[in-house]
C-alpha atoms as a PDB file:
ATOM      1  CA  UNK A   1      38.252  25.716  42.488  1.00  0.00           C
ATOM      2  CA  UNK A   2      41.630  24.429  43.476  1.00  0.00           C
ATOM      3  CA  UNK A   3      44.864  26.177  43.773  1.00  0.00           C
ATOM      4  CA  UNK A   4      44.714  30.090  43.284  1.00  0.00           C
ATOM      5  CA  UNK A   5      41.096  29.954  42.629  1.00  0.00           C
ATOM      6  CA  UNK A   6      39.920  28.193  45.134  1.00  0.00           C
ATOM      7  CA  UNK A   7      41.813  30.323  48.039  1.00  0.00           C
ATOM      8  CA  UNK A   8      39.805  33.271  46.408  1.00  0.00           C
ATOM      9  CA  UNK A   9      36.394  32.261  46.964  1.00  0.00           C
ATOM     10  CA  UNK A  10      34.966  33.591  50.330  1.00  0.00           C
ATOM     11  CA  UNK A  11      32.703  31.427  52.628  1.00  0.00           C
ATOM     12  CA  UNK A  12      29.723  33.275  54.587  1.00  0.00           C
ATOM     13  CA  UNK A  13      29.250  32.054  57.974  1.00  0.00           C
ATOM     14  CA  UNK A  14      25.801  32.541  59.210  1.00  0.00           C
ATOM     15  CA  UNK A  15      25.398  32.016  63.115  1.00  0.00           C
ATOM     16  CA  UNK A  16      22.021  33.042  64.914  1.00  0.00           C
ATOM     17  CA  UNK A  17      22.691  33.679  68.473  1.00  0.00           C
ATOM     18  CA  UNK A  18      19.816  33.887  71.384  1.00  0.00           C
ATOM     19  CA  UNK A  19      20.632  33.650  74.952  1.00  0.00           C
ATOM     20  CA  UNK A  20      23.700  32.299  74.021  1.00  0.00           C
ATOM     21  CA  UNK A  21      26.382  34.312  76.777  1.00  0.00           C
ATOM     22  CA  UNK A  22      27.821  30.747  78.071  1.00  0.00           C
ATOM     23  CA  UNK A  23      29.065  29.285  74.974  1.00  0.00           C
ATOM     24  CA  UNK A  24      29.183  32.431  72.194  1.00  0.00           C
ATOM     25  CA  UNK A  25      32.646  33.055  72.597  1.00  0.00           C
ATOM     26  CA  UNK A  26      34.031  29.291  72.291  1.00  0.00           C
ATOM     27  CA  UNK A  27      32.066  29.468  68.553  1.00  0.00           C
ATOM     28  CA  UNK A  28      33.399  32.201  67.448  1.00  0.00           C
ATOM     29  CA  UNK A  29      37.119  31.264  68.751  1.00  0.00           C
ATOM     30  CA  UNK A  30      36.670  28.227  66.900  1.00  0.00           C
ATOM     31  CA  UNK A  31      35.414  30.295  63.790  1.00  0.00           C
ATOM     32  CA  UNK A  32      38.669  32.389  64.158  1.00  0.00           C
ATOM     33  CA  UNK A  33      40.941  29.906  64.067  1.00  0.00           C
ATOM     34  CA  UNK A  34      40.330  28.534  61.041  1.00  0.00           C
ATOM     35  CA  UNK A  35      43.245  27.162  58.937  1.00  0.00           C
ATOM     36  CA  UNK A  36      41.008  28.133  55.685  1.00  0.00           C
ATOM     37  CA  UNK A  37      40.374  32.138  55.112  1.00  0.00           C
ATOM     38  CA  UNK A  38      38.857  34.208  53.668  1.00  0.00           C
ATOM     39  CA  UNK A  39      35.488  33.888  55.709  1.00  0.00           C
ATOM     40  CA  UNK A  40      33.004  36.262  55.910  1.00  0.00           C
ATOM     41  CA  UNK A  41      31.289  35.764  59.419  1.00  0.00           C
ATOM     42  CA  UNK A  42      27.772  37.053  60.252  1.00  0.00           C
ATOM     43  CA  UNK A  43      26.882  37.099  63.901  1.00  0.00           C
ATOM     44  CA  UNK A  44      22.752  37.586  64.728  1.00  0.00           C
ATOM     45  CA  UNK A  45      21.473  38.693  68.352  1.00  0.00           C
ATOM     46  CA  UNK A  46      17.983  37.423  67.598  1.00  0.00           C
ATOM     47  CA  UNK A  47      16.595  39.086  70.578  1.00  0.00           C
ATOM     48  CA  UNK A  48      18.329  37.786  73.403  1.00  0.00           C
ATOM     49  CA  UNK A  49      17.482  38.479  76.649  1.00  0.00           C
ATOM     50  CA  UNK A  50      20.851  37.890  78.098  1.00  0.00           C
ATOM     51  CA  UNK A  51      24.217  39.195  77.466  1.00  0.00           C
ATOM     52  CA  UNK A  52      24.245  37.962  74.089  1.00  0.00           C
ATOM     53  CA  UNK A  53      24.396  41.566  72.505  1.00  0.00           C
ATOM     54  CA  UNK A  54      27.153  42.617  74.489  1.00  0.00           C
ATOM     55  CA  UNK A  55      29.619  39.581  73.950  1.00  0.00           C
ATOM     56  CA  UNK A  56      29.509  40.528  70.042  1.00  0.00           C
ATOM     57  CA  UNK A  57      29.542  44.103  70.813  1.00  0.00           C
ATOM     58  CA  UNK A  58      32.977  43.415  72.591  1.00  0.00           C
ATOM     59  CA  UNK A  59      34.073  40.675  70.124  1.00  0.00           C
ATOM     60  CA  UNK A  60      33.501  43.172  66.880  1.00  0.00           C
ATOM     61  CA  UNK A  61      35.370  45.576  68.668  1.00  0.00           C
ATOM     62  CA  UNK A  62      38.500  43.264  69.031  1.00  0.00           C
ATOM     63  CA  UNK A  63      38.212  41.380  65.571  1.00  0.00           C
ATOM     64  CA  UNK A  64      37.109  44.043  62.482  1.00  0.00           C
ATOM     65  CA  UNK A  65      35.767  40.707  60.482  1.00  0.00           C
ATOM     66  CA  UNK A  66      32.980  40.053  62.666  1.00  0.00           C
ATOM     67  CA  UNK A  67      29.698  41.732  61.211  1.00  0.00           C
ATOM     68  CA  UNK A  68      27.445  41.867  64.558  1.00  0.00           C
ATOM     69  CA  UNK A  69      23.881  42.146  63.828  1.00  0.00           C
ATOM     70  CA  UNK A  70      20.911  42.852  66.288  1.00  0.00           C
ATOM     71  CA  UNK A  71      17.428  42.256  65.830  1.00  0.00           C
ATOM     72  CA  UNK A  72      13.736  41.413  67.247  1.00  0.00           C
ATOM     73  CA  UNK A  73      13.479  38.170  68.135  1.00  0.00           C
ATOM     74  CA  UNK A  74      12.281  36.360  64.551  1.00  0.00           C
ATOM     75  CA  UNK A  75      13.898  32.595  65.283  1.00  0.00           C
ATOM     76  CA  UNK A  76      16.594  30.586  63.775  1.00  0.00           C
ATOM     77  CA  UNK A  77      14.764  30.183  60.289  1.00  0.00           C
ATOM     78  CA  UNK A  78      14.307  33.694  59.727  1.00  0.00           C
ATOM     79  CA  UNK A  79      18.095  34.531  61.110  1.00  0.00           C
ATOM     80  CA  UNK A  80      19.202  32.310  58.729  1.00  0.00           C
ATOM     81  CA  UNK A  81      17.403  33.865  55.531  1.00  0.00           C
ATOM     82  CA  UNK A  82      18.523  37.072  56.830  1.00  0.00           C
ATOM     83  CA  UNK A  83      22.096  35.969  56.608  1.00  0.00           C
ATOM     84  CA  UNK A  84      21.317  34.049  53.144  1.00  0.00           C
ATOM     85  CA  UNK A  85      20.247  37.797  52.006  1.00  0.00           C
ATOM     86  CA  UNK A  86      23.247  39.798  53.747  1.00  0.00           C
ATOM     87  CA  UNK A  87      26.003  37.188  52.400  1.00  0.00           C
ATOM     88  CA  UNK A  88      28.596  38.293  50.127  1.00  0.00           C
ATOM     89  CA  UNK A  89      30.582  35.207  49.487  1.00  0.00           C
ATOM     90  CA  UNK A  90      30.673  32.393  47.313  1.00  0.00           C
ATOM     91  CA  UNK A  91      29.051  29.776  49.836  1.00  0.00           C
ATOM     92  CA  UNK A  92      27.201  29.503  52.763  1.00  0.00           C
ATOM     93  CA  UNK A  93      27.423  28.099  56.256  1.00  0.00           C
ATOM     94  CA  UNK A  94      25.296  27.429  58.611  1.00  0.00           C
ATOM     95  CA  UNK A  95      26.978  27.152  62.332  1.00  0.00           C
ATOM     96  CA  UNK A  96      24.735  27.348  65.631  1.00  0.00           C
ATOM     97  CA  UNK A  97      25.658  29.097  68.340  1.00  0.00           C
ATOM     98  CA  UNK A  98      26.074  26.788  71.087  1.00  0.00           C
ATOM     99  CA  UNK A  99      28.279  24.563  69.031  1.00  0.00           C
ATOM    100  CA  UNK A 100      32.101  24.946  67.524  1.00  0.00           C
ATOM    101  CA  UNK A 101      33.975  23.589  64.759  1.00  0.00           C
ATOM    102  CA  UNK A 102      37.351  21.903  64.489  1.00  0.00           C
ATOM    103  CA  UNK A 103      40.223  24.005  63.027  1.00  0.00           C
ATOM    104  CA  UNK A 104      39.897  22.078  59.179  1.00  0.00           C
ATOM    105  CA  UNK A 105      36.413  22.290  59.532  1.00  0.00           C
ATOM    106  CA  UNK A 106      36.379  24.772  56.323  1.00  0.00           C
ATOM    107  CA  UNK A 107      39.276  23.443  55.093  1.00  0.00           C
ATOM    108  CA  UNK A 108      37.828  20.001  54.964  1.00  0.00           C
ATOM    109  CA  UNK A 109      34.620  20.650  53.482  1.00  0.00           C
ATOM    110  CA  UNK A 110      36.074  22.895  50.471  1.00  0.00           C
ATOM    111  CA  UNK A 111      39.240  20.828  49.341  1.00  0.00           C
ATOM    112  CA  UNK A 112      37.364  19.003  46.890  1.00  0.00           C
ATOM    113  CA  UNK A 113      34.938  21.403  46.353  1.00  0.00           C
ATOM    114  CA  UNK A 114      35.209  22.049  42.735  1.00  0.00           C
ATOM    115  CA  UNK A 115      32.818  23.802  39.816  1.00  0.00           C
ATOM    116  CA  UNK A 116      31.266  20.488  39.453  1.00  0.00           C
ATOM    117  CA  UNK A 117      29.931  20.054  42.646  1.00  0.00           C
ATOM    118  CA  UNK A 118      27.425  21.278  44.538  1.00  0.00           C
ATOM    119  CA  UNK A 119      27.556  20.674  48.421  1.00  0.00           C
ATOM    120  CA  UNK A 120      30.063  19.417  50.845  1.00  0.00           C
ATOM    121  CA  UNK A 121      29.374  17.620  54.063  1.00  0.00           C
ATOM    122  CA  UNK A 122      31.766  16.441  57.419  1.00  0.00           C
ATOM    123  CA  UNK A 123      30.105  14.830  60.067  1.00  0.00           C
ATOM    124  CA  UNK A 124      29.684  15.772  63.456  1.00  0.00           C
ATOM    125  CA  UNK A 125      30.287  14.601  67.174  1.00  0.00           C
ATOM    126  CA  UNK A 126      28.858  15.681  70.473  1.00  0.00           C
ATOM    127  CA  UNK A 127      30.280  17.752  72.393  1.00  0.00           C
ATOM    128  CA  UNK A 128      33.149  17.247  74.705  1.00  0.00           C
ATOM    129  CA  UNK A 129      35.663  19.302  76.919  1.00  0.00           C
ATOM    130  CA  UNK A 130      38.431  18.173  74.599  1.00  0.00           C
ATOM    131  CA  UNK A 131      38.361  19.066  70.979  1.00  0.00           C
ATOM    132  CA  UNK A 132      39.878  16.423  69.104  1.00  0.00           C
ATOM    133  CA  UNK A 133      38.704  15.063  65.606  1.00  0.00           C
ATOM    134  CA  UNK A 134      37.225  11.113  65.712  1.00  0.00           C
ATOM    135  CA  UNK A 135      40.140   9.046  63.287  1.00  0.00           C
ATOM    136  CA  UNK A 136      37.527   8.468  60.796  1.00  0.00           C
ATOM    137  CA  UNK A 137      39.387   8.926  57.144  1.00  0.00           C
ATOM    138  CA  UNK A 138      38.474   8.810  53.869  1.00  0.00           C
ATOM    139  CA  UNK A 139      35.863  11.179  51.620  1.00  0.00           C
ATOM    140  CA  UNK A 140      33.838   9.970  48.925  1.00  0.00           C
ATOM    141  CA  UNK A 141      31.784  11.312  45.781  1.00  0.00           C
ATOM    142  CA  UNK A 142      27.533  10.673  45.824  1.00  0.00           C
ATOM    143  CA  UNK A 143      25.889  11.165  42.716  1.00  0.00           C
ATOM    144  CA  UNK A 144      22.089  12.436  42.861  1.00  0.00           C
ATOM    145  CA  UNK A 145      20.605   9.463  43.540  1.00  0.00           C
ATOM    146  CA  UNK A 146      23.258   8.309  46.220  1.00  0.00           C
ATOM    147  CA  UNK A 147      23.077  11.916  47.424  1.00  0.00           C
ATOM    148  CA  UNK A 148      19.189  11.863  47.763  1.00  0.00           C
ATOM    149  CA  UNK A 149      19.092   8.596  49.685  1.00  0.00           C
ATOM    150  CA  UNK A 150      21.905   9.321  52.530  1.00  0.00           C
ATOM    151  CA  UNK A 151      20.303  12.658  53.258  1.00  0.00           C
ATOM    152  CA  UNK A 152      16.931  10.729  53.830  1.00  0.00           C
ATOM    153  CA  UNK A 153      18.293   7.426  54.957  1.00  0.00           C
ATOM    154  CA  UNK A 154      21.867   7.220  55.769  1.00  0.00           C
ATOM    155  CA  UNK A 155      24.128   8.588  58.828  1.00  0.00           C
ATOM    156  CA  UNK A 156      26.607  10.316  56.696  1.00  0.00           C
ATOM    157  CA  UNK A 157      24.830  13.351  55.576  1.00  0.00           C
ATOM    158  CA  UNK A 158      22.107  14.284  58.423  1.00  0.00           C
ATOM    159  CA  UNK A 159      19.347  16.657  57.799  1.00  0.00           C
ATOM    160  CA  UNK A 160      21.219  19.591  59.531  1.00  0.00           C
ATOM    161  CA  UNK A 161      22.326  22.139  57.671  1.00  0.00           C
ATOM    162  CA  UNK A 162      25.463  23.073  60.204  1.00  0.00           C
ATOM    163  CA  UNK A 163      27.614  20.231  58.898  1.00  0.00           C
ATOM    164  CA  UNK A 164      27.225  21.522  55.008  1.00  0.00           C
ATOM    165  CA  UNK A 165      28.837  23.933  52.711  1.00  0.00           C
ATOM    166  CA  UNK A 166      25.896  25.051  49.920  1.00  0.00           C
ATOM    167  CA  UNK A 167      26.835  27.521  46.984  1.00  0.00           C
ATOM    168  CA  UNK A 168      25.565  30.649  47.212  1.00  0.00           C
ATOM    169  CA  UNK A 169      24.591  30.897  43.623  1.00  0.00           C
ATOM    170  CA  UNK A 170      22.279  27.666  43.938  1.00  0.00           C
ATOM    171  CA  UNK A 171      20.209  29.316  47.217  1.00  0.00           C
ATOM    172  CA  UNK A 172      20.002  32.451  45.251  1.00  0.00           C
ATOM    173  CA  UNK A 173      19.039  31.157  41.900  1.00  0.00           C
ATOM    174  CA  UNK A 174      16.144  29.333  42.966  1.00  0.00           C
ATOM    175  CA  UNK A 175      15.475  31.253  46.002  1.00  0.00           C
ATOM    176  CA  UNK A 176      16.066  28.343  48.734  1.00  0.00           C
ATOM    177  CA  UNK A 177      14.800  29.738  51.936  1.00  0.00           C
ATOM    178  CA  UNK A 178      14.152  27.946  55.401  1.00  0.00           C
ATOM    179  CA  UNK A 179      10.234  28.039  56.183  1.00  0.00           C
ATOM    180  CA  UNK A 180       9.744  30.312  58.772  1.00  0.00           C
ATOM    181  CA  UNK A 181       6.451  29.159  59.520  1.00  0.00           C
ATOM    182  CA  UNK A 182       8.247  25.645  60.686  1.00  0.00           C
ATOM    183  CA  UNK A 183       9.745  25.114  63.541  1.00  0.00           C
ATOM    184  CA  UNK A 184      10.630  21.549  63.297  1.00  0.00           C
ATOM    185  CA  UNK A 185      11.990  19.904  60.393  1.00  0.00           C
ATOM    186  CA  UNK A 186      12.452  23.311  58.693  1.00  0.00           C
ATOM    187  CA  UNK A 187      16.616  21.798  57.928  1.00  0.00           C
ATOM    188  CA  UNK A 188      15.414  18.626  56.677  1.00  0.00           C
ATOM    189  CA  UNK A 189      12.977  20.782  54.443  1.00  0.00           C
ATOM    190  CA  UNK A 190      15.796  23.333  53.404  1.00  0.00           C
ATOM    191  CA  UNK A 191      18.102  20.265  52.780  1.00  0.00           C
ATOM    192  CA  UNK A 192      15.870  18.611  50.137  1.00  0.00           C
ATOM    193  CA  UNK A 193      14.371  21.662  48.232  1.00  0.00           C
ATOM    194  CA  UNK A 194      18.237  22.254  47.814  1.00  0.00           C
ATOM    195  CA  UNK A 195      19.206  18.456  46.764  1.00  0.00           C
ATOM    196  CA  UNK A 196      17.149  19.204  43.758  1.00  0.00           C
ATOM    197  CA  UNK A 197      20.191  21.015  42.188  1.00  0.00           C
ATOM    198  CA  UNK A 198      22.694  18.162  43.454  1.00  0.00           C
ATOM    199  CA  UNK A 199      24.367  16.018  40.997  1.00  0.00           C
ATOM    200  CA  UNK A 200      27.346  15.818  42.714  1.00  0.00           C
ATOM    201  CA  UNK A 201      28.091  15.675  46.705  1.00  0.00           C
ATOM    202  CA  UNK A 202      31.216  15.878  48.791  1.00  0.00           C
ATOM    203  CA  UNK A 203      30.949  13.569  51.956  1.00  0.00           C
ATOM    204  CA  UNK A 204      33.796  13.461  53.996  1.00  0.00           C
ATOM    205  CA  UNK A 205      34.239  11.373  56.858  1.00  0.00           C
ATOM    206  CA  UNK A 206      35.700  13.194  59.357  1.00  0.00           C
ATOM    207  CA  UNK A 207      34.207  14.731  62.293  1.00  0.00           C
ATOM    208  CA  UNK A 208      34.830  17.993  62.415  1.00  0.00           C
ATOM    209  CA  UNK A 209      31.531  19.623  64.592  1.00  0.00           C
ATOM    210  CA  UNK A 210      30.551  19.809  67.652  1.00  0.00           C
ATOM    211  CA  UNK A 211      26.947  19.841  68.591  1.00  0.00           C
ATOM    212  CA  UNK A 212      25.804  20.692  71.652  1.00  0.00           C
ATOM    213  CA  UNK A 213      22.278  18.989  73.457  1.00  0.00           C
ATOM    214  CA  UNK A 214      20.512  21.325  75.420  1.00  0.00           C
ATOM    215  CA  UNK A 215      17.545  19.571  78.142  1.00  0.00           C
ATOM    216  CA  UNK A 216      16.040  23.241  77.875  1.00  0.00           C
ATOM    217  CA  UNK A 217      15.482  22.936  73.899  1.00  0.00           C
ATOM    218  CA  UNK A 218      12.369  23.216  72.038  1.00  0.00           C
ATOM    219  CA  UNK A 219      12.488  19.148  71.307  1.00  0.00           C
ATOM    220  CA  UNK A 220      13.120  18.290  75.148  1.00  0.00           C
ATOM    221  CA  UNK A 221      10.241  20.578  76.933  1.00  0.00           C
ATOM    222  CA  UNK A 222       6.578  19.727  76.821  1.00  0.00           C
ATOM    223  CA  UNK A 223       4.898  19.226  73.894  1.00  0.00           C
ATOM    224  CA  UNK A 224       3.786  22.654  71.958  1.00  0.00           C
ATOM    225  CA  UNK A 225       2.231  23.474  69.065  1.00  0.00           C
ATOM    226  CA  UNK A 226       5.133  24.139  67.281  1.00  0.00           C
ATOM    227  CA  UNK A 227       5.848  19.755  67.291  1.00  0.00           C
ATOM    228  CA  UNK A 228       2.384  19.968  64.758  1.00  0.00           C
ATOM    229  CA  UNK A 229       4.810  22.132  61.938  1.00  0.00           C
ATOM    230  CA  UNK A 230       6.332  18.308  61.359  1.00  0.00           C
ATOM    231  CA  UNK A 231       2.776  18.028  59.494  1.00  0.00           C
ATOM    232  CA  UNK A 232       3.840  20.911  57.245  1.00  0.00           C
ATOM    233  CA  UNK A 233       7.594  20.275  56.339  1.00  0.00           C
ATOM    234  CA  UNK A 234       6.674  17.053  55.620  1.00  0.00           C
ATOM    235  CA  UNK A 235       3.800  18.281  53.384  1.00  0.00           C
ATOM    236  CA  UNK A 236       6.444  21.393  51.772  1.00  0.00           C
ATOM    237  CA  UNK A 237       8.624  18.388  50.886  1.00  0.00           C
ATOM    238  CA  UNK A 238       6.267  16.033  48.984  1.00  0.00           C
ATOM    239  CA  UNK A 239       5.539  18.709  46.863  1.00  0.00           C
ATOM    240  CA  UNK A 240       8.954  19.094  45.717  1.00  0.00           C
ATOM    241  CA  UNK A 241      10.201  18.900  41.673  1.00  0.00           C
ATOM    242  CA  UNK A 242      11.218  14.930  42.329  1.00  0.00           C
ATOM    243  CA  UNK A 243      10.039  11.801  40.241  1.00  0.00           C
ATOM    244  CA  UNK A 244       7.698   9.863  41.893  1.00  0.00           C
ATOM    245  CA  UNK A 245       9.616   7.440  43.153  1.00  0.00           C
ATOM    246  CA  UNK A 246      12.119  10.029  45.441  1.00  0.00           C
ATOM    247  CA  UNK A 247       8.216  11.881  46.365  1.00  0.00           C
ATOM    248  CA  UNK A 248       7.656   7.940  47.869  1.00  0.00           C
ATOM    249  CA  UNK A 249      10.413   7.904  49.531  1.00  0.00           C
ATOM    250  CA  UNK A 250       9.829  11.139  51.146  1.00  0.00           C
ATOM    251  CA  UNK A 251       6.126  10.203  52.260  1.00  0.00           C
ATOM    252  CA  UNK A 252       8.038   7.395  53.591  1.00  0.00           C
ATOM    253  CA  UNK A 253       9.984   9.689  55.951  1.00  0.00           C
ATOM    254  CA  UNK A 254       7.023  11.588  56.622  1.00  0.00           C
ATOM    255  CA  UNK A 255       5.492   8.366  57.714  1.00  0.00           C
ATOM    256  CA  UNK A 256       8.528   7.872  59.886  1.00  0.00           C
ATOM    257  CA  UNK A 257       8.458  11.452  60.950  1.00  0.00           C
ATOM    258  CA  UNK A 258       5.077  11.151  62.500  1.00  0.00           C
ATOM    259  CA  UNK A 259       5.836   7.874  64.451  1.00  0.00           C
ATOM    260  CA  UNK A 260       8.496   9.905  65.698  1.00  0.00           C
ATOM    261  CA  UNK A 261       5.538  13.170  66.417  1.00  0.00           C
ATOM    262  CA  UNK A 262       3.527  10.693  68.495  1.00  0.00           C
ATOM    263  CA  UNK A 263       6.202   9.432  70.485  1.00  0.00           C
ATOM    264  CA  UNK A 264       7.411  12.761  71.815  1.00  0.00           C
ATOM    265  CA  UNK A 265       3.779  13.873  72.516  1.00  0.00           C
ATOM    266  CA  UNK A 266       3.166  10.660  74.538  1.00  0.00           C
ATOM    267  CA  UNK A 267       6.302  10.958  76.290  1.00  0.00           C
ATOM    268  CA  UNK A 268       6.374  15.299  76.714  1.00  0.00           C
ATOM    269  CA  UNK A 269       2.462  16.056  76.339  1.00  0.00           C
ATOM    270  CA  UNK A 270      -0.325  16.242  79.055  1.00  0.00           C
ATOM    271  CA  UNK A 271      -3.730  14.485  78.803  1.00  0.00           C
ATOM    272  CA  UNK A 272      -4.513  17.829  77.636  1.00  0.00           C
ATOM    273  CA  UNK A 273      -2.123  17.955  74.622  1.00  0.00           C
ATOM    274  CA  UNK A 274      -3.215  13.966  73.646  1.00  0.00           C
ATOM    275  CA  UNK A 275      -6.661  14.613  73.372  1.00  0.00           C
ATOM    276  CA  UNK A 276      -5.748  17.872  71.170  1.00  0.00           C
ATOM    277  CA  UNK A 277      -3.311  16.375  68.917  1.00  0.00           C
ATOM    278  CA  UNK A 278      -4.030  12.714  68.646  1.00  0.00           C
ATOM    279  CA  UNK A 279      -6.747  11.998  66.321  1.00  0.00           C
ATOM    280  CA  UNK A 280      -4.931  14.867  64.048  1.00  0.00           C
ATOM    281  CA  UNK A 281      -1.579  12.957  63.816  1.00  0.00           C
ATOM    282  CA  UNK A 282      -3.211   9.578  63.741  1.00  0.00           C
ATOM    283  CA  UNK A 283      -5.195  11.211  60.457  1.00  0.00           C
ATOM    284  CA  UNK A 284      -1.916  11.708  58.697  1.00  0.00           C
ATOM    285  CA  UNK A 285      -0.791   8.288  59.980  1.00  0.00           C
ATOM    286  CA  UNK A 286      -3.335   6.719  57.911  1.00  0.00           C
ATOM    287  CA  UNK A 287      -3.154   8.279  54.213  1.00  0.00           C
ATOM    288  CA  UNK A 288       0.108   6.543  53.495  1.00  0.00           C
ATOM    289  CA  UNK A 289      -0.892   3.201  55.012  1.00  0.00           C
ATOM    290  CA  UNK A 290      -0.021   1.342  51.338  1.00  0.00           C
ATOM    291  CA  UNK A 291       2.893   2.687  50.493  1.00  0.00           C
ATOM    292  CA  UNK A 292       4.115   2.296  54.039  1.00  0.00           C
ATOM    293  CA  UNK A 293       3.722  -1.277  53.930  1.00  0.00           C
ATOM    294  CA  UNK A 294       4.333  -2.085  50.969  1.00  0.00           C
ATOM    295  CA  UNK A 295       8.141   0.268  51.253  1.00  0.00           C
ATOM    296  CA  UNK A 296       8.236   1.193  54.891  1.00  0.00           C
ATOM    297  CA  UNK A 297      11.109  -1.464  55.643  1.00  0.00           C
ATOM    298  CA  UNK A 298      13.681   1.287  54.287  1.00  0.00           C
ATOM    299  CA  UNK A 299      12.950   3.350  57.240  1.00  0.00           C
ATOM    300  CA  UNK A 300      13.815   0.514  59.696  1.00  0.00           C
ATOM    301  CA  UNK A 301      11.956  -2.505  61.475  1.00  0.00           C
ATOM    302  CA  UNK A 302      11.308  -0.717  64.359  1.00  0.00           C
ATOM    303  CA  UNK A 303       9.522   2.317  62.642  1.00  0.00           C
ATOM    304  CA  UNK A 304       7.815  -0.998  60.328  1.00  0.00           C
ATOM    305  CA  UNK A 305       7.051  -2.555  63.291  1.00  0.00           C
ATOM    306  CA  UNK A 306       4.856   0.499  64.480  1.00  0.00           C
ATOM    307  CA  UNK A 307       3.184   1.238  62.173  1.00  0.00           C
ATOM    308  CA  UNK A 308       1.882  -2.461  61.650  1.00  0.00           C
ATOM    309  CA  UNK A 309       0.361  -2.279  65.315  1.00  0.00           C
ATOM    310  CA  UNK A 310      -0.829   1.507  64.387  1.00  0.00           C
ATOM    311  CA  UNK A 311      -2.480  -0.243  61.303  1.00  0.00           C
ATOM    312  CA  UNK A 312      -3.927  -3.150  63.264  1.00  0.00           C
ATOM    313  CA  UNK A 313      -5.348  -0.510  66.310  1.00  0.00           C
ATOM    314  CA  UNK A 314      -3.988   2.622  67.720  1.00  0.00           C
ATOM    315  CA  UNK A 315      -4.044   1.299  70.916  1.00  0.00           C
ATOM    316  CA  UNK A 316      -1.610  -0.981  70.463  1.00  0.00           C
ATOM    317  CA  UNK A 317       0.934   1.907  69.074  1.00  0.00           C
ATOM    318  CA  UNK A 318      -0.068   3.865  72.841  1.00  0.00           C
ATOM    319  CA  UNK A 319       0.819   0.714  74.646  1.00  0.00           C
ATOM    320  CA  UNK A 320       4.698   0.064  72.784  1.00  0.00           C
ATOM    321  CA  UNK A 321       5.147   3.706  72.895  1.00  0.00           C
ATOM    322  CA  UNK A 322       4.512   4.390  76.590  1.00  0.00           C
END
């Protein structure tokens, strides 16, 4: 996929977009000015109830490439399997709205990109006024197992999907689709069903994205309903096609995961939303109590730590956590 080839194969660009008039433009500027073309760039108004619409109205008008798309509010997992259907190229990206990308961004992640692979990753940054890459050099090659363990483990690879390249023909093949029913964890979900199919990663690590934190996101308002869908990826992901030991691994995450759950509805939920959700969480706490201390230490001493007082009493997890 090098040389001629490679500057044939087309990259599909799939950006949802709700209420996002203040910082639209600067993604799709940065999407623009790529120094690697062809890109085929698919642009969703998921229902905004801003000016969304008409910012992609007005930027399909000046640049032809831009296919503008408006729709019903659905969310960001359905967008995104609406773009995974509509796509015409040979891989897929994933960029969010509120964020840009770095000039090489594409560049970068399809250099080494060749028939033997199966996803490349860059990492990413916060964002900042200026836009200038971190000096962090170098790429390497992860094998499946390697692969499998930074996704769920490392720093490198990250559960998002907006700092990856995927091929097309994998997502298709074996129909890879975000859960729409989850609204947290759904990426880290995506991400694994797809590392079934990886033998062979591209990590590169430079710092090519910009993420954006927003106080008025779904993960920094009170605690909703939509936090208890953690219960479910987790649960989509154990019962993925891994050997036992990787399906460990992953209750081991989930384990982590839910430390994580009962943290944010301490900290976010009302005496209401503890007395709801509690005892439900605490329930899913408990079924991996072996493995988790027998393995949990891969997940970190403070998550270890934890869980020990969760295992010893609850209260004692209320009293480190508040």
């Amino acid at each position: 996929m090098k040389g001629d080839t490679l500057e044939k194969r087309t990259i599909s660009v799939i950006v949802p977009c709700y209420n996002a008039e203040k910082t639209i433009e600067r993604c799709v500027s940065s999407l623009l000015n790529q120094t690697y073309l062809p890109l085929e760039i698919l642009l969703f108004n998921d229902g905004s109830q801003d000016n969304t619409g008409e910012i992609l109205n007005k930027l399909s008008k000046k640049y032809y490439s831009l296919r503008v798309f408006h729709q019903e509010n659905r969310g960001v997992s359905a967008t995104r399997n609406q773009g995974i259907d509509l796509a015409n190229g040979d891989y897929i990206s994933f960029i969010d709205a509120d964020d840009y990308i770095f000039p090489t961004f594409f560049e970068t992640l399809i250099a080494d990109f060749d028939e033997t692979a199966q996803i490349s990753v860059v990492q990413a940054q916060k964002s900042t006024d200026i836009m200038e890459p971190i000096e962090c050099s170098g790429t390497e090659v992860l094998n499946e197992e390697n692969y499998f363990n930074t996704l769920l483990f490392g720093k490198n690879v990250m559960g998002y999907p907006w700092n990856k390249l995927y091929r097309k023909d994998i997502i298709k093949v074996h129909n890879i689709r975000f859960d729409e029913s989850v609204k947290i964890m759904e990426d880290l979900a995506f991400n694994l069903e797809y590392a079934q199919f990886v033998t062979k990663a591209i990590v590169s690590h430079e710092k090519l994205y910009y993420y954006q934190i927003h106080k008025n996101s779904a993960l920094h308002k009170g605690f909703s309903e939509s936090f208890m869908t953690t219960i479910t990826a987790f649960e989509i992901m154990a019962n993925l096609s891994f050997p036992k030991d990787k399906i460990e691994d992953i209750k081991i995450c989930s384990v982590r995961g839910l430390l994580w759950l009962v943290a944010r509805l301490y900290r976010l939920g009302t005496k209401s939303d503890i007395k709801k959700y509690e005892s439900r969480i605490f329930d899913e706490l408990k079924k991996e109590k072996k493995l988790f201390l027998r393995k949990g230490l891969k997940v970190g001493k403070k998550y270890y730590i934890s869980y020990l007082l969760f295992s010893i009493s609850p209260k004692l997890l209320r009293l480190v956590i508040r």
